[in-house]
Protein backbone atom coordinates (compact mmCIF):
# COMPACT_ATOMS: atom_id res chain seq x y z
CA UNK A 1 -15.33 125.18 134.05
CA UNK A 2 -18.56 123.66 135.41
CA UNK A 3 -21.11 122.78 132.75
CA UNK A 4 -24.64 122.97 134.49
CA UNK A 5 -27.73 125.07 134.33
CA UNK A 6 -29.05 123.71 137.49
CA UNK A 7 -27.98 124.22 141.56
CA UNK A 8 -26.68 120.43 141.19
CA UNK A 9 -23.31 119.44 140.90
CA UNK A 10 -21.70 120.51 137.38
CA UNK A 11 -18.66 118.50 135.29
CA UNK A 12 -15.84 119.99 134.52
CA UNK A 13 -14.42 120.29 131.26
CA UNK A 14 -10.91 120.90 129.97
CA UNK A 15 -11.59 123.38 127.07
CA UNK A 16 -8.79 124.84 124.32
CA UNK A 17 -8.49 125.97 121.21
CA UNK A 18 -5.46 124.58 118.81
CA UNK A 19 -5.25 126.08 115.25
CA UNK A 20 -8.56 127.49 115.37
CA UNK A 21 -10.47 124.52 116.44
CA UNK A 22 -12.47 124.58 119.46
CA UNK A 23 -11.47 120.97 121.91
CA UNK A 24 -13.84 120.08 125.34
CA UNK A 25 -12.81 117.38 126.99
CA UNK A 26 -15.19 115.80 130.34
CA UNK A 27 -12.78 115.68 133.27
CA UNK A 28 -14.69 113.19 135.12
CA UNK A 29 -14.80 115.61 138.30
CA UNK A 30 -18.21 117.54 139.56
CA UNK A 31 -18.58 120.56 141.72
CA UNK A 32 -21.25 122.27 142.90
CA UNK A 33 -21.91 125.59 140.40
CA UNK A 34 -21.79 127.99 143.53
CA UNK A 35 -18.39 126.68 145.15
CA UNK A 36 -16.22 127.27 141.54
CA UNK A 37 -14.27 130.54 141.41
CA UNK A 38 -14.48 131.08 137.96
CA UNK A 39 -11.03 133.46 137.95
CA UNK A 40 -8.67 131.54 139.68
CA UNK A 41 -10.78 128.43 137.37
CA UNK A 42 -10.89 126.44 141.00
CA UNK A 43 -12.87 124.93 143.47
CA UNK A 44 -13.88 126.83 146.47
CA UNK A 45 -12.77 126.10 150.16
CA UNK A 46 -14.50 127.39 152.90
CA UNK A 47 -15.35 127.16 156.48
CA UNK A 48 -18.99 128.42 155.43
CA UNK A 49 -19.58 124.78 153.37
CA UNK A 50 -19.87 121.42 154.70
CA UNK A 51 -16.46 118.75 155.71
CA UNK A 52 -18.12 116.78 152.77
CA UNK A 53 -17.91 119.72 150.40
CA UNK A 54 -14.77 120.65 151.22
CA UNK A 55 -12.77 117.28 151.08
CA UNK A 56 -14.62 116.79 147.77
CA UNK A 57 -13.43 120.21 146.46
CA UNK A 58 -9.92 119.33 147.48
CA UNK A 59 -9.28 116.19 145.94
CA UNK A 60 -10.92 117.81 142.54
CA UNK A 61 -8.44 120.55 142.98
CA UNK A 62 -5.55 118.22 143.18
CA UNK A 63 -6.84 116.42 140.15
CA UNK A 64 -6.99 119.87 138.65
CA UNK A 65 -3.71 120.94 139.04
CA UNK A 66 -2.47 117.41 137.90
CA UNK A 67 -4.46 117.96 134.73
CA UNK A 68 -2.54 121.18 134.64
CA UNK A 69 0.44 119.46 134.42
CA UNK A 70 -0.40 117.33 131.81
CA UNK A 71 -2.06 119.82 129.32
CA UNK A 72 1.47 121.58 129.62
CA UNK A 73 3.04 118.67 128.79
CA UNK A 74 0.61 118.02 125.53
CA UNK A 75 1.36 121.40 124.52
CA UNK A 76 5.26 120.96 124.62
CA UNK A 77 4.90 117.87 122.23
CA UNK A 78 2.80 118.95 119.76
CA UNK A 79 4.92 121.93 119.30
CA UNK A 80 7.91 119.43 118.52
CA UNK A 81 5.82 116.62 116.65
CA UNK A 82 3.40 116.15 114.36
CA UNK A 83 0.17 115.38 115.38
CA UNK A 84 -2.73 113.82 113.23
CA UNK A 85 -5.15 113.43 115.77
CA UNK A 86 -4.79 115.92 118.59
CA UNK A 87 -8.07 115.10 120.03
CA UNK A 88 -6.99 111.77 120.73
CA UNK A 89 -3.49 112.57 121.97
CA UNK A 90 -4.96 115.26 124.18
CA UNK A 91 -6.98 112.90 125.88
CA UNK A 92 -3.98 110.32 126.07
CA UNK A 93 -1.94 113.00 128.36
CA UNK A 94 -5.42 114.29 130.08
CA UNK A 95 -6.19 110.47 130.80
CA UNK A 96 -2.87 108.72 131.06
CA UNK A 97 -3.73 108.37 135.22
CA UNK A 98 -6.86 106.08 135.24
CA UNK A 99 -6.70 105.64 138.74
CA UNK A 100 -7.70 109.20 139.59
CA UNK A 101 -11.14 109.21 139.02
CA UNK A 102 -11.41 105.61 141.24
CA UNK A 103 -9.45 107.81 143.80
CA UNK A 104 -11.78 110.81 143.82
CA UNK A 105 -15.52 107.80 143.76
CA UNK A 106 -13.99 106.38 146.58
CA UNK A 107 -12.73 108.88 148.87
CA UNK A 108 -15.94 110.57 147.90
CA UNK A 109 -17.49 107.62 149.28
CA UNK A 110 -15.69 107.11 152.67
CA UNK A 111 -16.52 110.91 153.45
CA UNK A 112 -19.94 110.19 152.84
CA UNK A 113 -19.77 107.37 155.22
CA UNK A 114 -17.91 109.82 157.42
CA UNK A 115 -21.01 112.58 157.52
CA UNK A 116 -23.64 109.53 157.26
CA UNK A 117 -22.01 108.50 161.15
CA UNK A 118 -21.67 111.90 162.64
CA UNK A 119 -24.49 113.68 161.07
CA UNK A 120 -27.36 110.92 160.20
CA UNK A 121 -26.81 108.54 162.72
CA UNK A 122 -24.61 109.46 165.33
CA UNK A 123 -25.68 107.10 167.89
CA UNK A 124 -24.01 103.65 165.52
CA UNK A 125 -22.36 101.31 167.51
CA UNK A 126 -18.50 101.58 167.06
CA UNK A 127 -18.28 98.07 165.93
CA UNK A 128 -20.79 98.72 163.16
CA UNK A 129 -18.80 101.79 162.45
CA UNK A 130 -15.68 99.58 161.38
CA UNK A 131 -17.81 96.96 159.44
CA UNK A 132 -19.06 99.88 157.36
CA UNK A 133 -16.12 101.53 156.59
CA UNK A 134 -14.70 97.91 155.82
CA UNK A 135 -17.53 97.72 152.93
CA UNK A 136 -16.16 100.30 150.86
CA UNK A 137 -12.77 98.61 150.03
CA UNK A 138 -14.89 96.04 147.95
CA UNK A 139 -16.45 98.99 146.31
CA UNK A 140 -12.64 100.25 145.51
CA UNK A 141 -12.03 96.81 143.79
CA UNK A 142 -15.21 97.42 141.70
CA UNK A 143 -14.28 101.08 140.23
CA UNK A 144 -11.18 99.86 139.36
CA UNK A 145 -12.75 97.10 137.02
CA UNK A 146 -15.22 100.13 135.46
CA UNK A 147 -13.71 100.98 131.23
CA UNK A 148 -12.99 105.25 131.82
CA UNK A 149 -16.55 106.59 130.77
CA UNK A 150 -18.46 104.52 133.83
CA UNK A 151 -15.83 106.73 136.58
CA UNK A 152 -17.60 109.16 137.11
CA UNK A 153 -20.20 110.22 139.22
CA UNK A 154 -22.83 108.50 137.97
CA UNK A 155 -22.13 105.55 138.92
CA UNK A 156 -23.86 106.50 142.41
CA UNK A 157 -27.48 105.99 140.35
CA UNK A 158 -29.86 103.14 140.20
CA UNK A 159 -27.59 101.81 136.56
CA UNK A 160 -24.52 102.37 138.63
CA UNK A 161 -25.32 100.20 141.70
CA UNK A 162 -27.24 97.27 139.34
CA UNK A 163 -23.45 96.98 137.56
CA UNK A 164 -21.71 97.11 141.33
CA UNK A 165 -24.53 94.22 141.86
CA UNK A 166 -23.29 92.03 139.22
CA UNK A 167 -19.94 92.38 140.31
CA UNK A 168 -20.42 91.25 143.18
CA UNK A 169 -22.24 88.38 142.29
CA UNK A 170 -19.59 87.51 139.84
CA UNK A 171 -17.23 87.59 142.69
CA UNK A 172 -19.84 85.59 144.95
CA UNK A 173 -19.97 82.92 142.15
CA UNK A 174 -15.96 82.61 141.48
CA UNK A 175 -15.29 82.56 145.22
CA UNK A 176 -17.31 78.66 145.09
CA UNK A 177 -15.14 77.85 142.30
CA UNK A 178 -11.71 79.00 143.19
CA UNK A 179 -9.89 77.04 146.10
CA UNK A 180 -7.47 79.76 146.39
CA UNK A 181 -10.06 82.51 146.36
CA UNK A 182 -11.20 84.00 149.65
CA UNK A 183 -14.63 83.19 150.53
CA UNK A 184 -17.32 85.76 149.56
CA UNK A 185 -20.83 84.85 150.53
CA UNK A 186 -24.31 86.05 149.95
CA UNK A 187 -24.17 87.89 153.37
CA UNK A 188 -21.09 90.01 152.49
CA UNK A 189 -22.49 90.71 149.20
CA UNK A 190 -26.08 92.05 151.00
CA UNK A 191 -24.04 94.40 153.24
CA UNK A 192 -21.46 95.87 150.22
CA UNK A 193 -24.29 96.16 147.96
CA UNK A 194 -26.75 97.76 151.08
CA UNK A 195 -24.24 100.41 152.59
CA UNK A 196 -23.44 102.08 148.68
CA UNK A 197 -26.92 102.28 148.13
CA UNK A 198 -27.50 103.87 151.79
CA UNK A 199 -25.16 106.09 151.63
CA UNK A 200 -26.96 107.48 148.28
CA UNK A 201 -30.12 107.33 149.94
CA UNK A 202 -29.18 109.17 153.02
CA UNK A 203 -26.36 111.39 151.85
CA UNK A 204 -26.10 112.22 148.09
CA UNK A 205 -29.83 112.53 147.28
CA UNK A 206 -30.40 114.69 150.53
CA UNK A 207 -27.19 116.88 149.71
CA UNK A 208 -28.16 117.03 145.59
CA UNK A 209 -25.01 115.39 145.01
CA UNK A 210 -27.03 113.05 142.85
CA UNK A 211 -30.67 113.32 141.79
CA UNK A 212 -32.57 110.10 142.51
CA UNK A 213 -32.63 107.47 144.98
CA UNK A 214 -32.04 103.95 144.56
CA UNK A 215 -33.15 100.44 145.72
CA UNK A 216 -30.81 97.78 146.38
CA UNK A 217 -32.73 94.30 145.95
CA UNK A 218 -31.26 91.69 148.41
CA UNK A 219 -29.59 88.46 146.97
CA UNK A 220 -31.32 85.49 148.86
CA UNK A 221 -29.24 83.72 151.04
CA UNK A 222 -30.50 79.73 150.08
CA UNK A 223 -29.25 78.49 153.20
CA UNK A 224 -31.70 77.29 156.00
CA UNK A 225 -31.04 79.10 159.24
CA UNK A 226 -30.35 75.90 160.94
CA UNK A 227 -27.34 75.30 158.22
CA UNK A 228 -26.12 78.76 159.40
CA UNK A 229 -26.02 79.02 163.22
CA UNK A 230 -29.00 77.67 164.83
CA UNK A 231 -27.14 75.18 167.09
CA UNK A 232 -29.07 74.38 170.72
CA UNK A 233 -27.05 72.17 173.24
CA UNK A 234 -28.76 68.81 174.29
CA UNK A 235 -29.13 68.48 178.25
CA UNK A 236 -26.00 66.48 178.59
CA UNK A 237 -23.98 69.02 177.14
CA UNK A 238 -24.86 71.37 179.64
CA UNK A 239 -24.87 69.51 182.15
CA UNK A 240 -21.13 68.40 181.13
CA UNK A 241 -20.64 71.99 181.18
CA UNK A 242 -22.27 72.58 184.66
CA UNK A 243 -20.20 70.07 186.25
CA UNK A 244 -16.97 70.39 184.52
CA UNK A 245 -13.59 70.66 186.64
CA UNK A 246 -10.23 72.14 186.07
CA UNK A 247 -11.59 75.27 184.93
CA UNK A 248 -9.83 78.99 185.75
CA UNK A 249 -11.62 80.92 188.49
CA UNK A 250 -12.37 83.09 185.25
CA UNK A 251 -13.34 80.56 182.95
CA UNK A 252 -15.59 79.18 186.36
CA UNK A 253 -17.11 82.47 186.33
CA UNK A 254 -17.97 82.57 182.62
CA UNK A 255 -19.58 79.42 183.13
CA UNK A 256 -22.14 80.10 185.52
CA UNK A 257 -22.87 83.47 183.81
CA UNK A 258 -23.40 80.86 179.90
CA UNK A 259 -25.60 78.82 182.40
CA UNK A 260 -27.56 81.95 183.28
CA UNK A 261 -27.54 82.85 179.64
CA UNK A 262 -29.17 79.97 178.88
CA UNK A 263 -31.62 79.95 181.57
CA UNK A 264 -33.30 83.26 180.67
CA UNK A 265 -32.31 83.09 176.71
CA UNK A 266 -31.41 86.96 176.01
CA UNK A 267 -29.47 88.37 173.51
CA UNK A 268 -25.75 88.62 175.09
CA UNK A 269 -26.47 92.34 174.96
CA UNK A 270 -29.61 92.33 176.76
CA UNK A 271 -27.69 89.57 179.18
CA UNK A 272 -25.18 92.47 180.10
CA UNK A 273 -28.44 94.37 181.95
CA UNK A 274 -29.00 91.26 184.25
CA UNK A 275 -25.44 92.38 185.19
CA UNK A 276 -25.98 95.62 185.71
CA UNK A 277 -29.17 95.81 187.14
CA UNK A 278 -31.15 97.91 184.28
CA UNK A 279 -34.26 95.55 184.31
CA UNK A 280 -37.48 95.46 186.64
CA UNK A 281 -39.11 93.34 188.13
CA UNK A 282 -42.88 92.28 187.92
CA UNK A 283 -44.81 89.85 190.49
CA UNK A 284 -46.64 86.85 189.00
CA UNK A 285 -48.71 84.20 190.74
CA UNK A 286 -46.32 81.56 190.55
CA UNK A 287 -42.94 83.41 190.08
CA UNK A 288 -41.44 86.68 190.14
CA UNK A 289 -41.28 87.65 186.11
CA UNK A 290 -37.74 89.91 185.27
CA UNK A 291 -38.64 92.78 182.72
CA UNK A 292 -36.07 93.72 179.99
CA UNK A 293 -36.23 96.32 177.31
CA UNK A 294 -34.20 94.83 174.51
CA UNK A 295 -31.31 97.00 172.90
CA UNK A 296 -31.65 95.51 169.44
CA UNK A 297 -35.38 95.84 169.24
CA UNK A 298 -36.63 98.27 171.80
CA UNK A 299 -39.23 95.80 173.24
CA UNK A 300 -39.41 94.03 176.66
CA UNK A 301 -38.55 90.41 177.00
CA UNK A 302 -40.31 89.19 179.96
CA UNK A 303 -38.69 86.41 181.74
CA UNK A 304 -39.92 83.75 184.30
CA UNK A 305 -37.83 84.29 187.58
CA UNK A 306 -37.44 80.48 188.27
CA UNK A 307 -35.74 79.01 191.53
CA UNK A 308 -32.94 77.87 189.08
CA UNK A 309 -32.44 81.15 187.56
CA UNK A 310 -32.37 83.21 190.72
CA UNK A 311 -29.65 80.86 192.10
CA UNK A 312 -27.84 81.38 189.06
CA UNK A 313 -27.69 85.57 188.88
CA UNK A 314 -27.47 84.99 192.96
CA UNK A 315 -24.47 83.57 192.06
CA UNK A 316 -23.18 85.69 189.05
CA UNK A 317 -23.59 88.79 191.42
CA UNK A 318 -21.00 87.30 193.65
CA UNK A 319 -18.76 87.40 190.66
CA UNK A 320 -15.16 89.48 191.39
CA UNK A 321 -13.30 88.32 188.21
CA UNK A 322 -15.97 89.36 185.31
CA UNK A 323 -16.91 92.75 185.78
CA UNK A 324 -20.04 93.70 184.76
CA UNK A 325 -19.81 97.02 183.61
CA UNK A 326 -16.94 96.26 181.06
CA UNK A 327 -18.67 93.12 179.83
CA UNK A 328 -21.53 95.73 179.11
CA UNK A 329 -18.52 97.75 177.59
CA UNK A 330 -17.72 95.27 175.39
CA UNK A 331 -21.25 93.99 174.24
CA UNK A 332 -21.82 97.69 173.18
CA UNK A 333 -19.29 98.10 171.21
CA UNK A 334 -16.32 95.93 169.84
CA UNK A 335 -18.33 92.92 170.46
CA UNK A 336 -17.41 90.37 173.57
CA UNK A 337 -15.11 88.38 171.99
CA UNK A 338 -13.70 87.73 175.89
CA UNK A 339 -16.79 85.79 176.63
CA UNK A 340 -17.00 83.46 173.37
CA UNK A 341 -13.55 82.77 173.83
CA UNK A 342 -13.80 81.94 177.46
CA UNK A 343 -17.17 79.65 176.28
CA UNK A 344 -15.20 77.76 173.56
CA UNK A 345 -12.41 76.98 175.97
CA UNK A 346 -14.63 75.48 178.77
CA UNK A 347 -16.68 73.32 176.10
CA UNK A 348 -13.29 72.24 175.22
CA UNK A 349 -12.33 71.19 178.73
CA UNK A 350 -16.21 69.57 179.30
CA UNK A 351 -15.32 67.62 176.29
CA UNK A 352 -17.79 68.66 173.72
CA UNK A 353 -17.00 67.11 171.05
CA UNK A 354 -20.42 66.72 168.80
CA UNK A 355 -19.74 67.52 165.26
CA UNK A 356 -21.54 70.61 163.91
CA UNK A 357 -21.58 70.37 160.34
CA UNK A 358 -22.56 74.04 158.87
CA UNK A 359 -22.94 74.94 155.20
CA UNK A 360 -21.12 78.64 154.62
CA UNK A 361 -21.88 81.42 152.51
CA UNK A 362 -20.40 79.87 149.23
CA UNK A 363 -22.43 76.74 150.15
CA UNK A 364 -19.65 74.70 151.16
CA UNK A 365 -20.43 72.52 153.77
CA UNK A 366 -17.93 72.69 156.86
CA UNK A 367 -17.58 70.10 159.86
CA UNK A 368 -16.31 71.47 163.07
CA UNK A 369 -16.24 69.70 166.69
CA UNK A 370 -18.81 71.85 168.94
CA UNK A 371 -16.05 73.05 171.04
CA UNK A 372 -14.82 74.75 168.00
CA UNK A 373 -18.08 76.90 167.20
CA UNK A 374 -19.73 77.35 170.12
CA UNK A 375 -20.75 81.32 170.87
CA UNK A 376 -22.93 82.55 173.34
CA UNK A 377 -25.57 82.45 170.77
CA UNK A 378 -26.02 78.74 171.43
CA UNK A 379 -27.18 79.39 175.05
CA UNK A 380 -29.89 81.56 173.20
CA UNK A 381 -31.17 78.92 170.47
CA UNK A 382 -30.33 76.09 173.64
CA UNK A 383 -33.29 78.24 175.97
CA UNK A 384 -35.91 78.78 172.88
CA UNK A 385 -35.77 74.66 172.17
CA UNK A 386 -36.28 74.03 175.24
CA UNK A 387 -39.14 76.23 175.51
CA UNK A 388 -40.15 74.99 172.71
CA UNK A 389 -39.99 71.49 173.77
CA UNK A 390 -41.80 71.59 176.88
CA UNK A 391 -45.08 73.00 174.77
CA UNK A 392 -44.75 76.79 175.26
CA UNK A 393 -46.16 78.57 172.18
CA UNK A 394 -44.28 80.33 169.41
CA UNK A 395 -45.91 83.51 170.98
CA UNK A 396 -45.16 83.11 174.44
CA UNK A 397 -41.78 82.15 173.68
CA UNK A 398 -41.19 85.44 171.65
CA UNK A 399 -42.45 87.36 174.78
CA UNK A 400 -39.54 85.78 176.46
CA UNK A 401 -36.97 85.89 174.66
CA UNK A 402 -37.37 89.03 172.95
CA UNK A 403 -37.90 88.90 169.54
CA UNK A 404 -40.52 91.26 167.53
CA UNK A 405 -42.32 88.59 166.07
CA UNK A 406 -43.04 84.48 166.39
CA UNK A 407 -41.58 83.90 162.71
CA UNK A 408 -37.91 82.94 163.40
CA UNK A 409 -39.57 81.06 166.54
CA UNK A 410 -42.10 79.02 164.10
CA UNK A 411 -40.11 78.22 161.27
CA UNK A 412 -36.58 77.50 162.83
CA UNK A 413 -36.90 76.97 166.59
CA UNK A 414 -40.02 74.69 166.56
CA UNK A 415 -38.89 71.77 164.76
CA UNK A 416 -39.91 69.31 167.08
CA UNK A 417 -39.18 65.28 166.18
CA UNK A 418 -42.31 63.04 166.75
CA UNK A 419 -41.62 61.66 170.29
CA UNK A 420 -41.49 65.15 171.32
CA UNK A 421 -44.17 66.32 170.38
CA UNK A 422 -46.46 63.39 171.84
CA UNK A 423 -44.33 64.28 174.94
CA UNK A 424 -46.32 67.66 174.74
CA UNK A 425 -49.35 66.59 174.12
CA UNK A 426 -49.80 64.07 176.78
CA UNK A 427 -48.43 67.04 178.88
CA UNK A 428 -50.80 69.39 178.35
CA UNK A 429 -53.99 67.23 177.34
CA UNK A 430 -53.39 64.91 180.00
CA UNK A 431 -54.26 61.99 178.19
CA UNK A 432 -54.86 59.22 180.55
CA UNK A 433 -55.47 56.08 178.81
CA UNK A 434 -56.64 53.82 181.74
CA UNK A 435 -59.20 56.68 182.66
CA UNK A 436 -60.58 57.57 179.31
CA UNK A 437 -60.71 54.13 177.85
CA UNK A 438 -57.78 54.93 175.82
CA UNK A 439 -55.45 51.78 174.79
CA UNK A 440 -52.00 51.71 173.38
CA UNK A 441 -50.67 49.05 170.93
């Protein structure tokens, strides 16, 4: 029966009586006092209680049953043996399967994850869908590491989610030792750690499945951003891009639209509106400005309409191969895999061959030729250098390209070498050193 005095969730306990002592012994599961039918000694299924409730009650009536089976079976041989210590042999039948209580955390788990995306937040991407339901097989690993008293319940609590925490960053730390082990960085660790502690936030406490919420501390990543991903191309590159031959008429097609990507510097998912036409269009003094409202932030990017970039979506419109509204498709949900693999194969074929040397998550460093890692998020960092370069202002540039604030811009983008940024100071103070009596040495 149930053992609570409160409306929350109640253990269950296997109680008997042999030879006039009284036994209890904690069968790990919980249900919810109102949902246990006391006479038939089950959990309730209905169609009045929630999908979660009822997938939960399930699994602890399987369990049940199985428990059955057992105590049956500890009856039967104490009858025929003797027995010293039968509350330690009762538990060794109760508890011979220590893998139930990892199955009942877990599946627990995934049909939290299940309610979180329907109910909570119904309008997740697909893709993030996937990488979320991915998560919980690391926290499958974990409960099966946990000694039998920690498999229970509380081990979605503040105590329970520190100990999945140093897991994980024992696994983080034997993944840079061990050549055989699969990498498992700081990042991955974040997002296992992150979506348990969600899904307690967001589901259990609301649902009084557990009691109190919980805060998951991110692990810092030591890694500079620029030893991650922040890769722009030099103007040779694309220009050896621009002008490259033997290309596909697809792979042709992809290329002016990475040209265009790097002209106006969007996000590839804000890129997929230039496509489709879902931006407006403001009148300057000097140029036409295009108006986006980005996807990942909800903000506009507003973005000079120069002569180069209208020829370029003049000439992306006349596209027939790359059709807009699936590359839209794609950016929304799977992720346009298409149109990095279409970018690394003409890179390839304009003979980029700079190395990119890139440190990854278990701080190894890793040297690749450019045609190798090139994604469309080059033609991003590639339009915010250049920006940068020719003495626009952290600001400015974040009005362009999109981002919420000038941070990323100041302390990763605008790392400018010496000679450029006399370049942009003679630009813009006009320094004239016949005029103002300036000499040079």
């Amino acid at each position: 029966m149930p053992f609570t005095k409160s409306s929350n969730p109640g253990t269950i306990y296997l109680t008997t009586y042999i030879d006039g002592k009284h036994y209890r012994c904690s069968t790990h599961l919980k249900v919810y006092p109102n949902q246990w039918n006391s006479e038939k000694q089950l959990a309730v299924i209905s169609n009045v209680q929630s999908q979660l409730d009822n997938h939960n009650n399930e699994i602890v009536n399987e369990q049940l049953n199985k428990l059955r089976r057992y105590y049956s079976e500890f009856i039967e041989y104490v009858s025929n043996n003797y027995v010293t210590d039968i509350l330690e042999t009762l538990k060794q039948f109760i508890f011979r399967d220590d893998a139930k209580t990892k199955l009942v955390l877990v599946y627990v788990a995934a049909e939290a994850l299940e309610y979180y995306h329907k109910y909570v937040k119904p309008s997740i991407k697909e893709s993030t869908k996937r990488q979320n339901e991915s998560l919980l097989s690391e926290f499958g690993r974990f409960v099966d590491t946990l000694p039998k008293n920690d498999k229970t319940m509380q081990i979605f609590s503040q105590k329970g989610l520190n100990m999945y925490k140093e897991y994980l960053i024992d696994k983080m730390n034997r993944s840079k030792t061990d050549g055989k082990m699969r990498n498992f960085g700081v990042g991955q660790l974040n997002r296992c750690g992150a979506i348990i502690a969600m899904l307690i936030n967001k589901v259990f406490v609301p649902r009084e499945i557990v009691s109190n919420f919980v805060v998951w501390i991110k692990v810092d990543d030591p890694r500079r951003e620029d030893q991650i991903g922040y890769f722009p191309l030099f103007d040779d590159e694309v220009a050896a891009i621009e002008n490259c031959s033997g290309l596909t008429p697809v792979e042709e097609e992809y290329r002016d639209l990475f040209l265009l990507h790097i002209e106006c510097g969007q996000r590839v998912s804000d890129l997929a509106k230039l496509l489709t036409g879902k931006y407006d269009v403001k009148k300057g003094k000097r140029y036409n400005f295009i108006v986006v409202t980005t996807m990942k932030e909800n903000i506009k990017a507003i973005i000079p309409l120069t002569p180069r970039m209208r020829m370029l979506m003049d000439r992306v419109k006349k596209q027939k191969l790359v059709d807009p509204i699936e590359f839209e498709r794609k950016t929304k949900g799977k992720g346009n895999n298409t149109y990095n693999e279409a970018i690394r194969r003409i890179a390839k074929k304009a003979g980029l061959n700079r190395t990119i040397v890139k440190i990854d998550s278990t701080q190894k460093e890793v040297k690749k030729p450019l045609y190798e890692t090139i994604t469309s998020h080059y033609a991003r960092c590639t339009f915010i250098t250049n920006m940068i370069k020719k003495g626009e202002s952290p600001e400015e540039v974040r009005r362009m390209s999109g981002h919420a604030s000038d941070e990323m811009i100041r302390t990763v983008y605008a790392q400018l070498t010496d000679e450029e940024i006399i370049k942009n100071l003679e630009s813009r103070l006009k320094l004239n050193h016949d005029e103002n009596g300036i000499t040079m040495d």
